[in-house]
C-alpha atoms as a PDB file:
ATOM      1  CA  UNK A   1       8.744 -88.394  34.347  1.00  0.00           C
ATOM      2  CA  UNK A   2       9.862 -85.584  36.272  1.00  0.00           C
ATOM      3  CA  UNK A   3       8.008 -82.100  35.716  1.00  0.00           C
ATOM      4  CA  UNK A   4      10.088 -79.225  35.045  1.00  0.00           C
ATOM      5  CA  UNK A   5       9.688 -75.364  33.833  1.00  0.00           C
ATOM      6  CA  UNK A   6       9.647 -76.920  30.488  1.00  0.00           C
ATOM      7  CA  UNK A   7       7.213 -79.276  30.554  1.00  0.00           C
ATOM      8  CA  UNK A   8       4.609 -76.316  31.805  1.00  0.00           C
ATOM      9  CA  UNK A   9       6.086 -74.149  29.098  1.00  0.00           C
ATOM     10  CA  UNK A  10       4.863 -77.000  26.041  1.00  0.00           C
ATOM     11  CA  UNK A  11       1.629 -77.725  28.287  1.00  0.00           C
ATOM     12  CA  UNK A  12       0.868 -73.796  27.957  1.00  0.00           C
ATOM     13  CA  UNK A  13       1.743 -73.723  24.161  1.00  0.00           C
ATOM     14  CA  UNK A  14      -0.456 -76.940  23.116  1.00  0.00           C
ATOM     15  CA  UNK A  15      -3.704 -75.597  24.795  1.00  0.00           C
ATOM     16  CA  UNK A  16      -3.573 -72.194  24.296  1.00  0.00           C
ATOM     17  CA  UNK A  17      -6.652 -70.852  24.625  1.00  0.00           C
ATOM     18  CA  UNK A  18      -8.401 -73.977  26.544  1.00  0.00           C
ATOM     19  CA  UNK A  19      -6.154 -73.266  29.614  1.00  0.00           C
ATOM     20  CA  UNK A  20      -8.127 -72.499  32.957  1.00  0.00           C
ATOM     21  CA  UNK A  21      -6.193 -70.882  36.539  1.00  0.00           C
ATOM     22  CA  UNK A  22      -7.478 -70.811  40.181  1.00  0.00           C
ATOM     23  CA  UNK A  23      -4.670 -68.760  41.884  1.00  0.00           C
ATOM     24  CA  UNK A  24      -5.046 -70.456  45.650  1.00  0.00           C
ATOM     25  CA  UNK A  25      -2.455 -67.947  47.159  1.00  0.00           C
ATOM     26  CA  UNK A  26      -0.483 -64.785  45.652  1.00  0.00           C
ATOM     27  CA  UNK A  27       2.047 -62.339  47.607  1.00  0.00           C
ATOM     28  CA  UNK A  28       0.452 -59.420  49.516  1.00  0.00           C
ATOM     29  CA  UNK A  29       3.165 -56.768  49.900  1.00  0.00           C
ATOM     30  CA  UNK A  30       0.814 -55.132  53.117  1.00  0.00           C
ATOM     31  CA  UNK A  31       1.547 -58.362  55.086  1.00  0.00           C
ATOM     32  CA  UNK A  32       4.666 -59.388  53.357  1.00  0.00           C
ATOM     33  CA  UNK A  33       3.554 -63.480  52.840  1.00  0.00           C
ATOM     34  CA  UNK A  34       1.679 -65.125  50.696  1.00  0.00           C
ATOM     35  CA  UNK A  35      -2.323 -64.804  51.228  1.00  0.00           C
ATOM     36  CA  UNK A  36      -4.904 -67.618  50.327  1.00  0.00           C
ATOM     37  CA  UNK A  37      -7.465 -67.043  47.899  1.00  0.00           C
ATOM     38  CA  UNK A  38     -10.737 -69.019  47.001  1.00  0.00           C
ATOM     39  CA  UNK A  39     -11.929 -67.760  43.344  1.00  0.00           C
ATOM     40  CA  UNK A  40     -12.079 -71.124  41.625  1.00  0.00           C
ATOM     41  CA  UNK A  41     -11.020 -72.317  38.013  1.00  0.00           C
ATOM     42  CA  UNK A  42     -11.733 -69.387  35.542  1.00  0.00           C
ATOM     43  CA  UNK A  43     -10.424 -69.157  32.421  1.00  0.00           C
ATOM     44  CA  UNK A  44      -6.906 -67.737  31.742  1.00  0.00           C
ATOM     45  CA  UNK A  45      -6.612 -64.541  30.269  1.00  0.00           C
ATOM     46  CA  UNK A  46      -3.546 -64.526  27.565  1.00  0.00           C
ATOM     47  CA  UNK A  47      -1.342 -61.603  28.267  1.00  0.00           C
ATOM     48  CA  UNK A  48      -0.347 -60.201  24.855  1.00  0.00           C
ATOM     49  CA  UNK A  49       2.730 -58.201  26.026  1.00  0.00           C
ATOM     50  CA  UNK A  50       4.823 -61.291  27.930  1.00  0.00           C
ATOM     51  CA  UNK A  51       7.471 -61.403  26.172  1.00  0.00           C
ATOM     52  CA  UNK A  52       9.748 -65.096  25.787  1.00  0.00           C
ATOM     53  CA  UNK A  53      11.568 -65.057  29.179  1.00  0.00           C
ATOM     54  CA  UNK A  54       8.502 -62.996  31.451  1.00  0.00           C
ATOM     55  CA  UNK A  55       7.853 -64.868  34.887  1.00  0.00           C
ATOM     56  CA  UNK A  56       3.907 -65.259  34.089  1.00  0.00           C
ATOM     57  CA  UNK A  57       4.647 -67.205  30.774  1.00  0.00           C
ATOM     58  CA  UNK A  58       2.147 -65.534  28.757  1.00  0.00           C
ATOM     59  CA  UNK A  59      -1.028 -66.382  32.104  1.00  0.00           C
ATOM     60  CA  UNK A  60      -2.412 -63.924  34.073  1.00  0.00           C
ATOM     61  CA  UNK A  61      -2.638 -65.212  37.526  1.00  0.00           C
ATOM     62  CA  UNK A  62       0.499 -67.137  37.298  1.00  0.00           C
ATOM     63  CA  UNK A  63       4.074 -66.362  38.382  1.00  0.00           C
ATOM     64  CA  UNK A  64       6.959 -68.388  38.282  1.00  0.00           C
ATOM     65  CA  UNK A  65      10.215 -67.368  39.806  1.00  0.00           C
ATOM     66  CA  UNK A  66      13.024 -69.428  37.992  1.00  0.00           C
ATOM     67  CA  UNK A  67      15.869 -70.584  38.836  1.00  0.00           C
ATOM     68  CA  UNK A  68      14.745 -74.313  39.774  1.00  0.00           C
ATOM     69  CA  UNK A  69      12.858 -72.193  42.884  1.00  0.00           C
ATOM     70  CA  UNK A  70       9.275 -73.785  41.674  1.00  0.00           C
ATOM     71  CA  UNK A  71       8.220 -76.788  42.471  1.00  0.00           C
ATOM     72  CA  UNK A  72       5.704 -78.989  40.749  1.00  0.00           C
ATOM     73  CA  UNK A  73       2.478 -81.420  40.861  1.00  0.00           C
ATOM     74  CA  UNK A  74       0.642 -83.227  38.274  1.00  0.00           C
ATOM     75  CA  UNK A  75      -2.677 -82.202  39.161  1.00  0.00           C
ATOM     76  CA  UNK A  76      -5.780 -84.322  37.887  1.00  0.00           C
ATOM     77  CA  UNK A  77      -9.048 -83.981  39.371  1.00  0.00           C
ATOM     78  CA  UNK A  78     -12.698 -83.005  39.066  1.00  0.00           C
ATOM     79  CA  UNK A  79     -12.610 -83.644  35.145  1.00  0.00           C
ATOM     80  CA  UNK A  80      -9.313 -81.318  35.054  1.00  0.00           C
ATOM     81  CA  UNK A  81      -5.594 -82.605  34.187  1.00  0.00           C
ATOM     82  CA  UNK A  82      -2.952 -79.747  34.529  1.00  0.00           C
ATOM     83  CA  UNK A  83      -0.582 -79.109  36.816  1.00  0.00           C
ATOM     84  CA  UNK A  84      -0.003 -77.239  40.348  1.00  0.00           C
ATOM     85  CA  UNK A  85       2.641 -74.603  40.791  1.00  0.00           C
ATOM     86  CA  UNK A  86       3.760 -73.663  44.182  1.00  0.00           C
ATOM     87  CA  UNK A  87       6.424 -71.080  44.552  1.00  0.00           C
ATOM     88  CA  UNK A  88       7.464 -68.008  46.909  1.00  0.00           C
ATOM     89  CA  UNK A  89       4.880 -65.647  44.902  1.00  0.00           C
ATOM     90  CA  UNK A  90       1.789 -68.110  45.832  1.00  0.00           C
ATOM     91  CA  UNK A  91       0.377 -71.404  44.300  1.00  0.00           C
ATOM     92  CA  UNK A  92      -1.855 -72.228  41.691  1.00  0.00           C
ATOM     93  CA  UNK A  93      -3.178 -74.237  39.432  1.00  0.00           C
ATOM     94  CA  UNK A  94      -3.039 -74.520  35.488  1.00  0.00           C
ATOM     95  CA  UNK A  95      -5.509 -77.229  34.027  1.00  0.00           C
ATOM     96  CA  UNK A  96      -7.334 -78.182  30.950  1.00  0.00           C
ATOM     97  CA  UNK A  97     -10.785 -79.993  31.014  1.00  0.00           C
ATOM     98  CA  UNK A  98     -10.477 -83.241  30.034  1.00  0.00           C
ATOM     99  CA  UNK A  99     -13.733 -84.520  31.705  1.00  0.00           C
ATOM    100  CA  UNK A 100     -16.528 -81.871  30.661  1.00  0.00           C
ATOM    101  CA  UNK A 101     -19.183 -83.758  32.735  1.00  0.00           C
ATOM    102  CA  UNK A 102     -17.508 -84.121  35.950  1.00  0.00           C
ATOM    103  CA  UNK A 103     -15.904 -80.641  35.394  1.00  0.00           C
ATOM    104  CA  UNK A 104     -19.330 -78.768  35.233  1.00  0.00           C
ATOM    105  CA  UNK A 105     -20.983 -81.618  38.147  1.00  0.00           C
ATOM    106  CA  UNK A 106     -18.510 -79.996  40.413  1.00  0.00           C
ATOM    107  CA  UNK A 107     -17.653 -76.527  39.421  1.00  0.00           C
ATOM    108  CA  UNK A 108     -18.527 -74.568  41.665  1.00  0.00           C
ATOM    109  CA  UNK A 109     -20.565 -71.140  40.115  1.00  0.00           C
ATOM    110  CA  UNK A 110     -19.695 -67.891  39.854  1.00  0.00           C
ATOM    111  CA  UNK A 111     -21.380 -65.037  40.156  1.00  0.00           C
ATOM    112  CA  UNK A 112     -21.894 -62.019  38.047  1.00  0.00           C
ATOM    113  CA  UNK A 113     -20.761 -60.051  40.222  1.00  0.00           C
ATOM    114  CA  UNK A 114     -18.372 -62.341  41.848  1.00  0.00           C
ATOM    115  CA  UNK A 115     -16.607 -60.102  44.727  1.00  0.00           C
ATOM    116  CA  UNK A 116     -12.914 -59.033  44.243  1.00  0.00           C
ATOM    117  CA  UNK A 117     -11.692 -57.218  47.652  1.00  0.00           C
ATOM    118  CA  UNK A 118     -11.040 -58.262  51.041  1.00  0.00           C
ATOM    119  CA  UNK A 119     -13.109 -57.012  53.645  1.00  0.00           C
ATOM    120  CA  UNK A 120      -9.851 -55.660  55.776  1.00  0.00           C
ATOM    121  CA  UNK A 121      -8.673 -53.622  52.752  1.00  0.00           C
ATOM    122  CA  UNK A 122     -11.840 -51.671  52.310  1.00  0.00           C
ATOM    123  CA  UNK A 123     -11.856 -51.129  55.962  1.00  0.00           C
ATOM    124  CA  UNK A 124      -7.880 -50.110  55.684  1.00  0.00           C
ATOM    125  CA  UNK A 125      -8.857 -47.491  52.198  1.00  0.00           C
ATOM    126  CA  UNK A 126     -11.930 -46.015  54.089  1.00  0.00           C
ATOM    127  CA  UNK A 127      -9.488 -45.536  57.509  1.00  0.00           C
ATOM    128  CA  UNK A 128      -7.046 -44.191  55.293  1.00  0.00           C
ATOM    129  CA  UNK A 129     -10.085 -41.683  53.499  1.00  0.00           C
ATOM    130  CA  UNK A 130     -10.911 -40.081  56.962  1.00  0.00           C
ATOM    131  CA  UNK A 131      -7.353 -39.875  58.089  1.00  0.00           C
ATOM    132  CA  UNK A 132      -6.708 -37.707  55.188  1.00  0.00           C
ATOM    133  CA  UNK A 133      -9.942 -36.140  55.376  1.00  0.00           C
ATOM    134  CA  UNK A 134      -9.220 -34.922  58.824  1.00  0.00           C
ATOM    135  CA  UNK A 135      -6.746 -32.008  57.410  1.00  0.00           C
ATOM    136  CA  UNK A 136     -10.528 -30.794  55.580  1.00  0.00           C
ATOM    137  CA  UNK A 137     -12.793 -31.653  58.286  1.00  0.00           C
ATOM    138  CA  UNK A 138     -15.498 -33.168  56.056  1.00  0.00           C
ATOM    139  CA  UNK A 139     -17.029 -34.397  58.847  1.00  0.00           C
ATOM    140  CA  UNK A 140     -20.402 -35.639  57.145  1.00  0.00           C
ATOM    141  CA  UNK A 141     -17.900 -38.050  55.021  1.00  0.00           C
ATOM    142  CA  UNK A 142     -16.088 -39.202  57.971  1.00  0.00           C
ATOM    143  CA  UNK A 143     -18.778 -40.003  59.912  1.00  0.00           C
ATOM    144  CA  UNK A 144     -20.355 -41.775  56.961  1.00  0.00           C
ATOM    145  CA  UNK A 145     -17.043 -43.930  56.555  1.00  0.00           C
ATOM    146  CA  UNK A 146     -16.986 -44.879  60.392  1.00  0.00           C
ATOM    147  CA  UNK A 147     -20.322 -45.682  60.127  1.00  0.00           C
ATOM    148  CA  UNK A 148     -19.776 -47.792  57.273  1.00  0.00           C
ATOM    149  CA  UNK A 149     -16.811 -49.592  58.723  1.00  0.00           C
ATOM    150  CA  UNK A 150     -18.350 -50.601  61.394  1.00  0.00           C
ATOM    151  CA  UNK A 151     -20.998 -51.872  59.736  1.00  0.00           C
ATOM    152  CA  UNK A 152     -19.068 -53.975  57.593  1.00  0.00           C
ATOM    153  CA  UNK A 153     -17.267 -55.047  61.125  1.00  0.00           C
ATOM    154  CA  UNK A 154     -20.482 -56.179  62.784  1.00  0.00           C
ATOM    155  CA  UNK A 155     -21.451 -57.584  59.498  1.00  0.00           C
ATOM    156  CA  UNK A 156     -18.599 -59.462  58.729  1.00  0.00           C
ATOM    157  CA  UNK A 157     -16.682 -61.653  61.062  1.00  0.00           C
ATOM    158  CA  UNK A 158     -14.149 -62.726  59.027  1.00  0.00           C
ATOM    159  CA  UNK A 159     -12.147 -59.644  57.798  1.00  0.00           C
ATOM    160  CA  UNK A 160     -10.304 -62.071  54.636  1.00  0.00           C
ATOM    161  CA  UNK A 161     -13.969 -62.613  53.113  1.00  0.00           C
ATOM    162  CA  UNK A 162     -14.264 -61.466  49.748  1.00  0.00           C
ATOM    163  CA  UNK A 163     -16.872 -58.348  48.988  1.00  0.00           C
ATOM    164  CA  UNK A 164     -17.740 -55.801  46.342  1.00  0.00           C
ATOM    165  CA  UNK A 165     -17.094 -52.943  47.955  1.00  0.00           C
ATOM    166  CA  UNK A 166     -19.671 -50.909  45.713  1.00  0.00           C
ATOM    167  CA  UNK A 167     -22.454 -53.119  45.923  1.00  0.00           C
ATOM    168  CA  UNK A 168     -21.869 -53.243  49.750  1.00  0.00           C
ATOM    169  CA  UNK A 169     -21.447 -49.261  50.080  1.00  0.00           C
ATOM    170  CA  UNK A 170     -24.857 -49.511  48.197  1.00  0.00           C
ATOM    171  CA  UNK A 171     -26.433 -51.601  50.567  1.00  0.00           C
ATOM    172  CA  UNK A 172     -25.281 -49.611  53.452  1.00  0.00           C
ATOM    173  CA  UNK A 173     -26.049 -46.274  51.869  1.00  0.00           C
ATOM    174  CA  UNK A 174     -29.967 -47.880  51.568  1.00  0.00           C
ATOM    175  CA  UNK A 175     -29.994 -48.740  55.380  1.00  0.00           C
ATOM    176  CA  UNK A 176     -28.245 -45.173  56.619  1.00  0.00           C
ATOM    177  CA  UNK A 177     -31.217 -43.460  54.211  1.00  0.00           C
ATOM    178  CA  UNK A 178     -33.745 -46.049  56.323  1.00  0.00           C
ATOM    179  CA  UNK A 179     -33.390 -45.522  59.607  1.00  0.00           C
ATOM    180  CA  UNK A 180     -31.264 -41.498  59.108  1.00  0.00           C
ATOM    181  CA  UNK A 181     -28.017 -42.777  59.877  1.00  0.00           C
END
């Protein structure tokens, strides 16, 4: 049987409220494609204002476009049957546990404080800060940004990994107060 927009549209309404998303990729209007993520199943969050014909279907996390422009996979693995959406806005994945054993022998765990920005857009806000900052000459702040860019540069190779920016301002705020940065 072929998988269409409506077959995802009767999945959603039968398990409402047992429905779980990992978004793999979503659009990023800075580089104009679609970027990967790596956050995992998590539970979706209903959207109460989606109305009847709104492109996330009621899911936060998804997107469809219409038009016959998504494309579709059964998905059914690691104790999870759903299916996988793959569009121009991204790709992800809508499933429903059907396996809670082998679901929670290979989820992968989450953090409290699991981290929610790339490393390259904290790096882009704080460039941003001290370019404005320049009009002002704050230069205490400024040189506290730099400093803090580069320490998330030295510290970080891979500019796409995931961080809390506030926990890691904290940490470097800790080792400037150590050593009188």
């Amino acid at each position: 049987m072929k998988t269409t927009l409506a077959t995802i549209k009767s999945f959603i309404r039968k398990n409402a409220g047992n429905i779980y998303i990992n978004v793999k990729s979503e659009f990023d209007g800075m580089t104009d494609c679609c970027e990967s993520r790596h956050d995992g199943f998590t539970k979706a969050k209903h959207l109460e204002n989606s109305g009847r014909d709104a492109h996330d279907l009621g899911i936060q996390g998804a997107w469809f476009v219409g038009s016959s422009r998504d494309y579709f996979r059964d998905y059914n693995e690691n104790g999870m049957t759903g299916f996988e959406v793959t569009n121009c806005c991204g790709r992800f994945i809508i499933a429903i546990v059907n396996d809670p054993l082998l679901y929670a022998l290979t989820k992968e765990p989450v953090a409290d404080d699991a981290p929610d920005t790339k490393v390259s857009m904290v790096i882009m806000s704080h460039l941003s800060d001290v370019q404005e900052s320049m009009v002002f000459a704050d230069k205490d702040m400024d040189n506290t940004r730099i400093n803090f860019i580069k320490w998330l540069i030295l510290k970080y190779k891979n500019v796409d990994t995931l961080i809390n920016p506030d926990k890691e301002f904290q940490q470097f705020n800790v080792l400037r107060a150590d050593y009188n940065l």
